[in-house]
Protein backbone atom coordinates (compact mmCIF):
# COMPACT_ATOMS: atom_id res chain seq x y z
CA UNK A 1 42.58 105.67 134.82
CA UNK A 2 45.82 106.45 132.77
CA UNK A 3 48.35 104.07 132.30
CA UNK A 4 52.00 104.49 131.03
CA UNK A 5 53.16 102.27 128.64
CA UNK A 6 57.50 101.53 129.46
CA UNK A 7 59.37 101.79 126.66
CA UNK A 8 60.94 98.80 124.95
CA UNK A 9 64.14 97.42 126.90
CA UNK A 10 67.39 99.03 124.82
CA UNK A 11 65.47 101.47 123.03
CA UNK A 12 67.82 104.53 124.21
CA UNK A 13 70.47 102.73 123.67
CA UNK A 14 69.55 102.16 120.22
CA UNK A 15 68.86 105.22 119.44
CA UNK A 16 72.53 106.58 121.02
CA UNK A 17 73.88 103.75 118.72
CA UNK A 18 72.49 105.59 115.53
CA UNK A 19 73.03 109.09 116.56
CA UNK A 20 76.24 107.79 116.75
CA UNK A 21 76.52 106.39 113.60
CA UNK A 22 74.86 109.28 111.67
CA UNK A 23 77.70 111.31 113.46
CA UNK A 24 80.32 109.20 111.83
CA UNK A 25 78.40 109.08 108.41
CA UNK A 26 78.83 112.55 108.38
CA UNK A 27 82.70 113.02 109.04
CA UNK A 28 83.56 112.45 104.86
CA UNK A 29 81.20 114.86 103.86
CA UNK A 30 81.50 117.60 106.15
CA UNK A 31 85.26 116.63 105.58
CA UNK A 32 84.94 117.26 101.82
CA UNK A 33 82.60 120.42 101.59
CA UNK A 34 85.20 122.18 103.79
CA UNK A 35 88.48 121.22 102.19
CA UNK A 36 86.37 121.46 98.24
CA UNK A 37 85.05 125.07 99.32
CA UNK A 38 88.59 126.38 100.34
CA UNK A 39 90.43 124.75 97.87
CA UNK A 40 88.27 126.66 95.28
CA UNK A 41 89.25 129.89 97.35
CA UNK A 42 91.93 129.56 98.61
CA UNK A 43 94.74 132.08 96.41
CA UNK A 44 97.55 129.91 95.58
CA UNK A 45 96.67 127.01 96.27
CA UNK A 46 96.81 124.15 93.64
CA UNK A 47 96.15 120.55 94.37
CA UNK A 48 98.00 119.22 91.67
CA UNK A 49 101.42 120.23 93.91
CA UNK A 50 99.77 120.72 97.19
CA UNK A 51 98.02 118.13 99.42
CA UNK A 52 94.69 119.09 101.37
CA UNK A 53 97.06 119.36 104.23
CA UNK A 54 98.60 122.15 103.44
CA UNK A 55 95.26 124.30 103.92
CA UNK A 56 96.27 123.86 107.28
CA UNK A 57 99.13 126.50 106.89
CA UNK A 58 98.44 130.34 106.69
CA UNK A 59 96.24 132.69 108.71
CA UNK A 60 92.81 130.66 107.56
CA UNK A 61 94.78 127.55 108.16
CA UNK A 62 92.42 127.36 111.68
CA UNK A 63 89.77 126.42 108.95
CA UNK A 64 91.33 123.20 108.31
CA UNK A 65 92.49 122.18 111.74
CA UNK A 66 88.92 122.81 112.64
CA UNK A 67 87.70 120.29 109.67
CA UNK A 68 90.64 117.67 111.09
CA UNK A 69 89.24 117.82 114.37
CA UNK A 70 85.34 117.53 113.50
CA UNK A 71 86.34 114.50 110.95
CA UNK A 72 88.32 112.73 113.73
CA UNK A 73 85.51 113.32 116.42
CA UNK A 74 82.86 111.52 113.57
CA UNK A 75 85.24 108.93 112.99
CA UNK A 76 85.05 108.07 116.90
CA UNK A 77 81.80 108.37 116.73
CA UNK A 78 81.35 105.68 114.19
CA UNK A 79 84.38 103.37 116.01
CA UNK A 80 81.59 103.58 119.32
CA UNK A 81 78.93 102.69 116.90
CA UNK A 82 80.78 99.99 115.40
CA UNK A 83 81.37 98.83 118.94
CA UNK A 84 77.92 98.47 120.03
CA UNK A 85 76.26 97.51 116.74
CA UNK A 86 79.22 94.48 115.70
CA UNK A 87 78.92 92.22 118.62
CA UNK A 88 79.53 89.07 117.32
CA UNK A 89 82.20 87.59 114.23
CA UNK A 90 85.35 88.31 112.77
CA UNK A 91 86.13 91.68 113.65
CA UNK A 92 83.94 92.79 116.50
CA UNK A 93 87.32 94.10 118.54
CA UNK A 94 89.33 94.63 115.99
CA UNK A 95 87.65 97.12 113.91
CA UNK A 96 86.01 99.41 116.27
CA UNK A 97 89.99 99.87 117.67
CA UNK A 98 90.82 100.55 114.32
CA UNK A 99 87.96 103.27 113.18
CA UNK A 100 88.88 105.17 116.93
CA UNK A 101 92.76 105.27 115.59
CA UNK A 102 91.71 106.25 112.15
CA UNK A 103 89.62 109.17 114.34
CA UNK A 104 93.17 110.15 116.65
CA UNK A 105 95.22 110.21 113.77
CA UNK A 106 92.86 113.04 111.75
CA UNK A 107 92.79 115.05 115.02
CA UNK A 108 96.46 114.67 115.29
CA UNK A 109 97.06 115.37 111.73
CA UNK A 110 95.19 118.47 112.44
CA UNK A 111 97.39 119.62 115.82
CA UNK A 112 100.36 119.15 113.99
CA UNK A 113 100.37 121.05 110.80
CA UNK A 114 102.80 120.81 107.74
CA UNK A 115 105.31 122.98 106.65
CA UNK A 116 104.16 125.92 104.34
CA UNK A 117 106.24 125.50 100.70
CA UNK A 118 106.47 125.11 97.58
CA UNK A 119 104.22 128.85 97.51
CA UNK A 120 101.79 128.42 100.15
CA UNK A 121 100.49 130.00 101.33
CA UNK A 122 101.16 132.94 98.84
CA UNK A 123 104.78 134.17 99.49
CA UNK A 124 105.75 131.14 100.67
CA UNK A 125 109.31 129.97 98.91
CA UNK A 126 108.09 128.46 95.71
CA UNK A 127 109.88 125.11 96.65
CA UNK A 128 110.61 122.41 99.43
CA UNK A 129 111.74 123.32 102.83
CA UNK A 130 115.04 122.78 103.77
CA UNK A 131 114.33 120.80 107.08
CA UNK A 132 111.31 119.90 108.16
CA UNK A 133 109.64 120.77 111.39
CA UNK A 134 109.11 118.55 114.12
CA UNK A 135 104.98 119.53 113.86
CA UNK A 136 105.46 118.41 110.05
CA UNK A 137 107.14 115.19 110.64
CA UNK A 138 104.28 114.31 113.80
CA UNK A 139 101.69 115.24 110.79
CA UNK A 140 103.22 112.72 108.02
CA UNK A 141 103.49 110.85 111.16
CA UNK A 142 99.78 110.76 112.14
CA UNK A 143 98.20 110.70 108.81
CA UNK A 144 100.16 107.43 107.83
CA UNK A 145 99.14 105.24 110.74
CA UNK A 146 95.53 107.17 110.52
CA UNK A 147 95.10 105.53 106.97
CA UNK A 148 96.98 102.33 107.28
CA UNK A 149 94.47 102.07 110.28
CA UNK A 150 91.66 102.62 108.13
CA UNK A 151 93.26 99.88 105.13
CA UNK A 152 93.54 97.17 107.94
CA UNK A 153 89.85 97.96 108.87
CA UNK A 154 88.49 97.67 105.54
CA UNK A 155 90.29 94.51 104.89
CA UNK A 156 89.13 92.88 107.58
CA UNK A 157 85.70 93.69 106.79
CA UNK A 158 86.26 92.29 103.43
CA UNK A 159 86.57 89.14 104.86
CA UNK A 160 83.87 89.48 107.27
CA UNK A 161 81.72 90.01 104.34
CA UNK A 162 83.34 87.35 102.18
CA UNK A 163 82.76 84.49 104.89
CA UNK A 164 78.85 85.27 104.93
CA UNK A 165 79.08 85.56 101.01
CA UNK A 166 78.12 88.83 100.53
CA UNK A 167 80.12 89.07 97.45
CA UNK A 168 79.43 93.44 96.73
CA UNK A 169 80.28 94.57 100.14
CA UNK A 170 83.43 92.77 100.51
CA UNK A 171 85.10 93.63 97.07
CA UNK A 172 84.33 96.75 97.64
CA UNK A 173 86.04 96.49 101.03
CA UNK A 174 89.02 94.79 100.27
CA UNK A 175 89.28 97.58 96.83
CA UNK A 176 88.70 100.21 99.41
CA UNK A 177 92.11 98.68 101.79
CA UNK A 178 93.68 98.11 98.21
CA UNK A 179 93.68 101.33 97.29
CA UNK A 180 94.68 102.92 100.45
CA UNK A 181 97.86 100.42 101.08
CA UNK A 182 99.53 101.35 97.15
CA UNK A 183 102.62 102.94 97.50
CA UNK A 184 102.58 107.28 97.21
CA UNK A 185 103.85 108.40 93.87
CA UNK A 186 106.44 111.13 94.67
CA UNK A 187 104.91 112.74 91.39
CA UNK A 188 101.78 112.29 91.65
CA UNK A 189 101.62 112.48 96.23
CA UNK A 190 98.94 115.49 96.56
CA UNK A 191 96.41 114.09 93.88
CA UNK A 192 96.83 110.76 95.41
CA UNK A 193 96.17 112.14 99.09
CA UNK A 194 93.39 113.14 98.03
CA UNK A 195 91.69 110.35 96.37
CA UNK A 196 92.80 108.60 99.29
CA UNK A 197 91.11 111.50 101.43
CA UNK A 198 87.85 110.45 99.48
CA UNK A 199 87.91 106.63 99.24
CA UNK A 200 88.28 105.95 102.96
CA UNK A 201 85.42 108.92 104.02
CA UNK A 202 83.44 107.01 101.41
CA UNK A 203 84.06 103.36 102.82
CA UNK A 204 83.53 104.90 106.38
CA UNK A 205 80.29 106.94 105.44
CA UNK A 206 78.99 103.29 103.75
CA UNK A 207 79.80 101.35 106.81
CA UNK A 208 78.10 103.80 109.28
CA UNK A 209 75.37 103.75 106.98
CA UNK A 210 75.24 100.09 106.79
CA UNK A 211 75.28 99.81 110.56
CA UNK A 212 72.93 102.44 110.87
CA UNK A 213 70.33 99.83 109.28
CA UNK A 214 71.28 96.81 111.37
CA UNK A 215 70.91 99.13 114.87
């Protein structure tokens, strides 16, 4: 006589948790390949004087509303993770609110695309626009609170971390919210995007990954 063995109370719900998590992991890199690939292929475009947003513009601009969305959809992927993985400490509410308005911002930054200028997409005025658009200004819009979202979450898990002592993950926390909070450098504002672009991916990838373990 055959018997069936149950399976383990929460296993499914486990295993959501990390599917989950491996979505959000994935946000940053899928993020990166896409905007890397077309910014290597895109004519005209030059990241020293145009930020990743700006791929956005144009008739492959779909490309990178496309990438906007996906990213946003992992990064609310990771903020349900973080929900049912950090359920007890400093930050169990806080940050999984935090990650999901990190993920809203990128797909609103991706609705509401920039202005084309200063030459692209090619034939674009080689200069700033006169006015800007209300779809540009709900972009700046989005993106800011999107990353000052993500700053906030970091730093708060740098203190997490630093009140059980776990010295590496919470300097490189609070470096991550550091980094993201400085002031934009009106000469420097596209190369700085984008090393913003990569730290907070890289903090979110290494906190769905560190979940990931712990589910």
């Amino acid at each position: 006589m055959s018997t069936v063995t149950a399976p383990a109370p929460g296993t499914s719900a486990t295993a959501a948790t990390r599917r989950l998590l491996a979505a959000g992991a994935l946000a940053g890199p899928v993020f990166f390949t896409s905007a890397v690939a077309q910014i290597l292929t895109r004519e005209g475009f030059d990241i020293t004087r145009h930020p990743i947003s700006q791929l956005a513009t144009g008739d492959l601009g779909w490309i990178q509303i496309a990438t906007f969305a996906t990213a946003g959809l992992g990064a609310l992927a990771l903020a349900a993770g973080t929900a049912r993985t950090l359920t007890e400490g400093l930050g169990r509410r806080a940050l999984p609110v935090l990650v999901a308005v990190f993920g809203v911002g990128l797909i609103a930054a991706g609705v509401f695309t920039m202005d084309p200028e200063y030459g692209f997409p090619v034939g674009t005025p080689d200069g700033p626009v006169e006015e800007m658009s209300w779809h540009s200004i709900a972009h700046s819009a989005a993106a800011a609170v999107a990353f000052t979202a993500l700053a906030v979450a970091a730093a708060v898990l740098a203190v997490r971390h630093a009140r059980r002592r776990a010295v590496a993950p919470a300097v490189l926390s609070g470096a991550a919210a550091a980094v993201l909070l400085l002031p934009m450098s009106p000469d420097h504002m596209s190369v700085q995007i984008a090393v913003n672009g990569l730290v907070a991916f890289t903090w979110a990838t290494a906190v769905a990954l560190w979940l990931r373990r712990t589910a």
